[in-house]
Protein backbone atom coordinates (compact mmCIF):
# COMPACT_ATOMS: atom_id res chain seq x y z
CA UNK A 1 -30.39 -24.46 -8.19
CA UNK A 2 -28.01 -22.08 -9.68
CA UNK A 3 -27.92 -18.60 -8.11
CA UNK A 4 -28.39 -15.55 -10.11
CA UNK A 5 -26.01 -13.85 -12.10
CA UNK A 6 -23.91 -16.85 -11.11
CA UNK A 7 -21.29 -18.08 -13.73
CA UNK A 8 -21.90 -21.91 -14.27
CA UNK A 9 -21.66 -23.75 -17.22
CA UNK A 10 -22.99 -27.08 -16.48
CA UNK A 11 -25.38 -26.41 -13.57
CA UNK A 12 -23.14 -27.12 -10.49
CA UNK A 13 -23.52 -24.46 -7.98
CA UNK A 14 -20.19 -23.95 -6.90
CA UNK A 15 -16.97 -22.34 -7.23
CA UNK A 16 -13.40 -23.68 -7.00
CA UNK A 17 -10.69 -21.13 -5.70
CA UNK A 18 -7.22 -22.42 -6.35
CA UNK A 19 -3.92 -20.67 -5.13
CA UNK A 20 -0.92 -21.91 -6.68
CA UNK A 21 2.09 -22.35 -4.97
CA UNK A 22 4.85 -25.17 -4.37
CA UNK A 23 3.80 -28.15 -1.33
CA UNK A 24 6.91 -28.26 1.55
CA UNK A 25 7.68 -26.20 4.49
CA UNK A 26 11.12 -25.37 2.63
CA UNK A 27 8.76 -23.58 0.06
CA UNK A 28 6.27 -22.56 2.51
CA UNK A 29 7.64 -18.42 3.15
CA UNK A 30 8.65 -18.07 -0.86
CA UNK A 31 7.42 -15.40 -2.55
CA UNK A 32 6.21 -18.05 -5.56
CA UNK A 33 3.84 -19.65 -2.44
CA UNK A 34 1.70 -16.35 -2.11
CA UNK A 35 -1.13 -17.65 -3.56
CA UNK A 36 -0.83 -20.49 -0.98
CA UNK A 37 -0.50 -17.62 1.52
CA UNK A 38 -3.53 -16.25 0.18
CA UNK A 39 -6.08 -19.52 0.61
CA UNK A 40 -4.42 -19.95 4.03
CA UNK A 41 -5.72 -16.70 5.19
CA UNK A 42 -9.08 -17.90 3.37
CA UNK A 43 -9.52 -21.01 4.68
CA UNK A 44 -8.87 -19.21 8.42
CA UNK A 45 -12.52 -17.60 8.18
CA UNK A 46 -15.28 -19.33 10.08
CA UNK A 47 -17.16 -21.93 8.11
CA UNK A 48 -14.39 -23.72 6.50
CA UNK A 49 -13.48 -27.00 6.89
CA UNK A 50 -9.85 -28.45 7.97
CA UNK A 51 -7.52 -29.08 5.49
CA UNK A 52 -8.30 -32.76 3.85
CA UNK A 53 -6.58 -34.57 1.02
CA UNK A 54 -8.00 -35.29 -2.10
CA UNK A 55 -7.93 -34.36 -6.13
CA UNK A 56 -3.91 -34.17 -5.60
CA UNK A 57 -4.65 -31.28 -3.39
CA UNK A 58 -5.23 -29.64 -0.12
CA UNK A 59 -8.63 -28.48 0.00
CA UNK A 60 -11.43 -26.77 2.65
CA UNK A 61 -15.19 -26.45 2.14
CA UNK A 62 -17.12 -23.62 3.25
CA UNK A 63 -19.05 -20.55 2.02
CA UNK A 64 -18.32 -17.04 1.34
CA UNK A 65 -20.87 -14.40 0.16
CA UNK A 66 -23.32 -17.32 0.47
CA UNK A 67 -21.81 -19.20 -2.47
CA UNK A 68 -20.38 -22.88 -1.69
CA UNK A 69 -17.09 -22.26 -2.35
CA UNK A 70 -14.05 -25.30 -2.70
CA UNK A 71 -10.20 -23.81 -1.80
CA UNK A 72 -7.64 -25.67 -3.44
CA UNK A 73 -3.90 -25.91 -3.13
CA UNK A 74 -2.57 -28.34 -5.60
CA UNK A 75 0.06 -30.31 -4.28
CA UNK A 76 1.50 -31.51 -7.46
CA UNK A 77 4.27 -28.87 -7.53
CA UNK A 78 3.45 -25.27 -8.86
CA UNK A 79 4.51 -26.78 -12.84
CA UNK A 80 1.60 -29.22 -12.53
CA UNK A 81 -0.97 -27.54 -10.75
CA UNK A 82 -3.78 -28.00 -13.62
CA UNK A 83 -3.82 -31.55 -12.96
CA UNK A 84 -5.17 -31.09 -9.39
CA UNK A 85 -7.90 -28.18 -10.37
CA UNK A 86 -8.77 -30.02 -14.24
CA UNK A 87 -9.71 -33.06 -11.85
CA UNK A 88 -12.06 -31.33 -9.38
CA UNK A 89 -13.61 -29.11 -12.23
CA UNK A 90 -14.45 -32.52 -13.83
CA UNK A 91 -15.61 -33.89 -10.77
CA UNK A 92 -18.17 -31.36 -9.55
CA UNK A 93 -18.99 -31.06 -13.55
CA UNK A 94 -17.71 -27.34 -13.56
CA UNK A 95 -16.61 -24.88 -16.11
CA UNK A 96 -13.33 -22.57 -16.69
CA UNK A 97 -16.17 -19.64 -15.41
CA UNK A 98 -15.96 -21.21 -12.18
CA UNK A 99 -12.66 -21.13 -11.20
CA UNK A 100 -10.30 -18.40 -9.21
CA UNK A 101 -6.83 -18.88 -10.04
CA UNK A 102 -4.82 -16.77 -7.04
CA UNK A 103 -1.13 -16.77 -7.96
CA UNK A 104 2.12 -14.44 -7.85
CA UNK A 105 3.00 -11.71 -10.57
CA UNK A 106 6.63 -10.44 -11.51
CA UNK A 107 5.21 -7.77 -13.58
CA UNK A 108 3.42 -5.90 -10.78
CA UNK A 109 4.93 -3.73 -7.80
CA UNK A 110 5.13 -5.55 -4.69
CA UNK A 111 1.31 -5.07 -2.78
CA UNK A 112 -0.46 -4.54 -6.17
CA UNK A 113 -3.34 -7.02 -7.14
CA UNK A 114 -5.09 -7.29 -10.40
CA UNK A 115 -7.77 -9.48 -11.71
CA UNK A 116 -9.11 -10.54 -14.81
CA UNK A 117 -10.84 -13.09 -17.26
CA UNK A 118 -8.11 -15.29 -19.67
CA UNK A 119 -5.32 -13.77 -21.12
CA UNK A 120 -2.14 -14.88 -21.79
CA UNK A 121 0.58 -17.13 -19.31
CA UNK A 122 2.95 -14.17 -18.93
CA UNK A 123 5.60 -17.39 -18.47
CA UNK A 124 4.17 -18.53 -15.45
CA UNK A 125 4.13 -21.93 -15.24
CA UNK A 126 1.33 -22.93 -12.94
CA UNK A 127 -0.76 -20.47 -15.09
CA UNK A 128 0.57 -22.41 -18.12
CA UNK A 129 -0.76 -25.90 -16.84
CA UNK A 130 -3.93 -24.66 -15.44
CA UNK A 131 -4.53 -23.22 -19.14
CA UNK A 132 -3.77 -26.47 -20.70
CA UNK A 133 -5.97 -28.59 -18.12
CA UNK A 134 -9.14 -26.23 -17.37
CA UNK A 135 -9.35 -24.10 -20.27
CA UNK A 136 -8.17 -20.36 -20.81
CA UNK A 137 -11.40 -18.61 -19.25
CA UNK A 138 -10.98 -18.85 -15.48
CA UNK A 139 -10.40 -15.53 -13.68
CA UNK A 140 -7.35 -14.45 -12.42
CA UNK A 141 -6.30 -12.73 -9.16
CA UNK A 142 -2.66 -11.89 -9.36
CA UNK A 143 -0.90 -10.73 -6.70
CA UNK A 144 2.14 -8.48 -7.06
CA UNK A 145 5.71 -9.36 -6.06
CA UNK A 146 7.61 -7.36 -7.97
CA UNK A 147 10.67 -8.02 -10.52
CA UNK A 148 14.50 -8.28 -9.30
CA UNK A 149 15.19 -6.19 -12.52
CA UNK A 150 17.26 -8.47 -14.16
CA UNK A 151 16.17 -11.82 -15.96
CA UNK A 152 18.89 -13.82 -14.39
CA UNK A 153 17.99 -13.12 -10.71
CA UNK A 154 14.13 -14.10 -11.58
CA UNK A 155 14.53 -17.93 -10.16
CA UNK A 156 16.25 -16.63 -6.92
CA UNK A 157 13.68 -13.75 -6.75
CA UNK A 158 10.42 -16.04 -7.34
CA UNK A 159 12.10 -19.23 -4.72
CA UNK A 160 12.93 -16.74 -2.53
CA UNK A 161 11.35 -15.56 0.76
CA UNK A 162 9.77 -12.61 1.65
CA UNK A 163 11.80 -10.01 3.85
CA UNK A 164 11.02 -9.04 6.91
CA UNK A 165 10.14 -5.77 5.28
CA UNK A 166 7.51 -7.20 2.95
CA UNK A 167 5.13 -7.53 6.24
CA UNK A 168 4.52 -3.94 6.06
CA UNK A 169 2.57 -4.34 3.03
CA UNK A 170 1.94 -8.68 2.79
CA UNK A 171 -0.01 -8.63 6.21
CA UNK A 172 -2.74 -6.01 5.31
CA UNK A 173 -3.22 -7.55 1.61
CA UNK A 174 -3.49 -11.08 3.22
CA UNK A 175 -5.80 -9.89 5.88
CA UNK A 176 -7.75 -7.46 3.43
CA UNK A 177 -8.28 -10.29 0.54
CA UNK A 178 -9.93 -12.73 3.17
CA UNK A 179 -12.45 -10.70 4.68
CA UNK A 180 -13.48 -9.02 1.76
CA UNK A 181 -13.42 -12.78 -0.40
CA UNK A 182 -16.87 -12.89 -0.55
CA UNK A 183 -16.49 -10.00 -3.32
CA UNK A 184 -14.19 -12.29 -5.01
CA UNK A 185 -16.75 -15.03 -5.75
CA UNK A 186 -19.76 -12.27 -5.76
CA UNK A 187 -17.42 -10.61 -8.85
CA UNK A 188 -17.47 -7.31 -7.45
CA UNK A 189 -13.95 -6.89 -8.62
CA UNK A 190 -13.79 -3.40 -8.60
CA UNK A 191 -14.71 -2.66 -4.99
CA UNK A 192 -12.17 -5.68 -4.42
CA UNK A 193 -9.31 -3.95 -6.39
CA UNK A 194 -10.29 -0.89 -4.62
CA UNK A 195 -10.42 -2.42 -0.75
CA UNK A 196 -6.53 -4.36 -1.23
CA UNK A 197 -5.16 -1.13 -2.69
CA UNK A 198 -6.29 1.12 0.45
CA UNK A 199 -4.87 -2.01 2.55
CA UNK A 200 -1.80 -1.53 0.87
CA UNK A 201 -1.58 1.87 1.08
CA UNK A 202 -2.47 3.28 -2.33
CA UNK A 203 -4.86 5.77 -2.68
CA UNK A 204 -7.26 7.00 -5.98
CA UNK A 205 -5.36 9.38 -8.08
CA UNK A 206 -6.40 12.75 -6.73
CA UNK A 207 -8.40 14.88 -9.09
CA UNK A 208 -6.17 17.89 -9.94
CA UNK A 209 -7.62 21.21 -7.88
CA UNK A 210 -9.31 24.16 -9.99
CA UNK A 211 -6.55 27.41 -10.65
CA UNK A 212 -8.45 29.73 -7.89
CA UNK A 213 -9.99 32.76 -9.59
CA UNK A 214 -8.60 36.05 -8.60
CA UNK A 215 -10.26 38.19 -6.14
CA UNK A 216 -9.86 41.12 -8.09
CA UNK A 217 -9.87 41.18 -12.00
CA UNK A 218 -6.77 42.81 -12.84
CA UNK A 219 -7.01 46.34 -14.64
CA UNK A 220 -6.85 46.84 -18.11
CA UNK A 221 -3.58 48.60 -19.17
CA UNK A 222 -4.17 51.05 -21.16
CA UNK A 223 -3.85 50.96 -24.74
CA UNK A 224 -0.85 51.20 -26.35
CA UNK A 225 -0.25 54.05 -28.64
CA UNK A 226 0.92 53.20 -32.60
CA UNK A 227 3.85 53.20 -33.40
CA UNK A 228 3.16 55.91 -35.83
CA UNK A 229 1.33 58.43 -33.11
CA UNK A 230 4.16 57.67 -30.82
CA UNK A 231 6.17 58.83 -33.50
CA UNK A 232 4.31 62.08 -34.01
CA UNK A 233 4.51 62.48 -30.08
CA UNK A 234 0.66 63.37 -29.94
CA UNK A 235 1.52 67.13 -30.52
CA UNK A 236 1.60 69.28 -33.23
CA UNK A 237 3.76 69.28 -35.40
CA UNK A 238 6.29 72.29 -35.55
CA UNK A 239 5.87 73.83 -38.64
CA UNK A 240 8.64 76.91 -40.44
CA UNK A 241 7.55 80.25 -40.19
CA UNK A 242 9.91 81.47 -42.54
CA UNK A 243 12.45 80.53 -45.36
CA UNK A 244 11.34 78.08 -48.75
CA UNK A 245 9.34 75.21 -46.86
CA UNK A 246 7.21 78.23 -45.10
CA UNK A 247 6.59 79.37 -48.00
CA UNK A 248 5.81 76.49 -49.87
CA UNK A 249 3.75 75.10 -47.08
CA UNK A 250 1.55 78.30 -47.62
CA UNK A 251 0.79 77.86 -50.77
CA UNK A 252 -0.23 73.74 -50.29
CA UNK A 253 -2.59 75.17 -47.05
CA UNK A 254 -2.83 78.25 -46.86
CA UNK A 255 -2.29 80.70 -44.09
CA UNK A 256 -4.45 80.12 -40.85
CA UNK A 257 -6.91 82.72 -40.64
CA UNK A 258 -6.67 84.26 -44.11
């Protein structure tokens, strides 16, 4: 019986999580193997199953959030890891909606996760041959490892391993994404995305304080006077008592008091 709000297209109550990475202890500490990494920590929960062979693959049985849940890591080589998931999808008659693809990203900061429904390759090519074997509509957790900055130092970058340094931050988002999987196949992705960043050390944008009102409203200043009274100077005006404009200004207004 399929579980509610459970994604299944053809009635199989499971879900497959695959992490992609490259079989060989020489590949085992690469950044390229974190999604390896990842199902490692997974598969390290109680419930699951010993490693076993089968579908060209590495996989563990167990449960997480109460959902039966299938880790995978392909051992085909990270260019032909559809080949592995495509056959167990087929086998346990499953959908693209069922799968977790868990994999590295160039294009996010070392630490940061993301996850999402299809989209595009981004040139990765495990992503590439799990898109041409399962379909494009799996989800997607991608996990960051940052870029070298330069194009040409991508291969060493990707088939490197992780420095020492990178445990500060690898650990924690290891640690974090296994005992909180159970959100991963419950799709509460945003309380997921939420619990790796803390683990990381990111925190929620901090909403930007209020300006504090002033205690005291500040006083009015007093109004200006115009230009024009300023050029009076507010007084009266000193007017001739004698010569032509006194007596001209008499006639226009008369004497005061006459």
């Amino acid at each position: 019986m399929v579980k509610a709000g459970q994604i299944t297209t053809n009635g199989a109550d499971m879900q497959i999580i695959a992490g992609l990475g490259n079989p060989g202890t020489q590949y085992a500490g690469n950044r390229h193997n974190i999604g390896f990494m990842a199902l490692d920590a997974i598969q390290r929960l109680p419930g699951f199953a010993p490693w076993s062979k089968k579908f060209k693959a590495l996989i563990s049985e167990g449960e997480l959030g109460g959902e039966k849940v299938l880790l995978m890591k392909p051992q085909t080589f990270m260019n032909l890891s559809g080949e592995a998931v495509g056959e167990a999808m087929r086998f346990y008659k499953l959908g693209p909606g069922d799968i977790v693809a868990i994999y590295d990203e160039l294009d996010l900061a070392p630490g940061r996760a993301r996850i999402k429904t299809g989209g595009g390759h981004g040139g990765h090519n495990g992503v590439k041959s799990l898109d041409a074997h399962c379909g494009n509509e799996y989800r997607r957790l991608r996990l960051g490892i940052g870029h070298p900055g330069n194009k040409e130092q991508v291969h060493n970058h990707v088939l490197g391993d992780f420095a020492k340094s990178d445990k500060v931050w690898l650990e924690p988002l290891l640690d974090t994404l296994a005992d909180d999987a159970g959100m991963l196949v419950k799709r509460e992705d945003s309380q997921l995305m939420n619990k790796l960043a803390l683990a990381v050390g990111a925190k929620p944008e901090a909403e930007k304080a209020e300006k504090p009102k002033s205690e005291k409203l500040a006083s009015p200043k007093p109004a200006g006077k115009s230009h024009i009274h300023q050029a009076r100077g507010g007084g009266k005006p000193n007017l001739p008592t004698s010569g032509p404009m006194a007596e001209m200004l008499k006639k226009m207004f008369g004497s005061k008091g006459e």
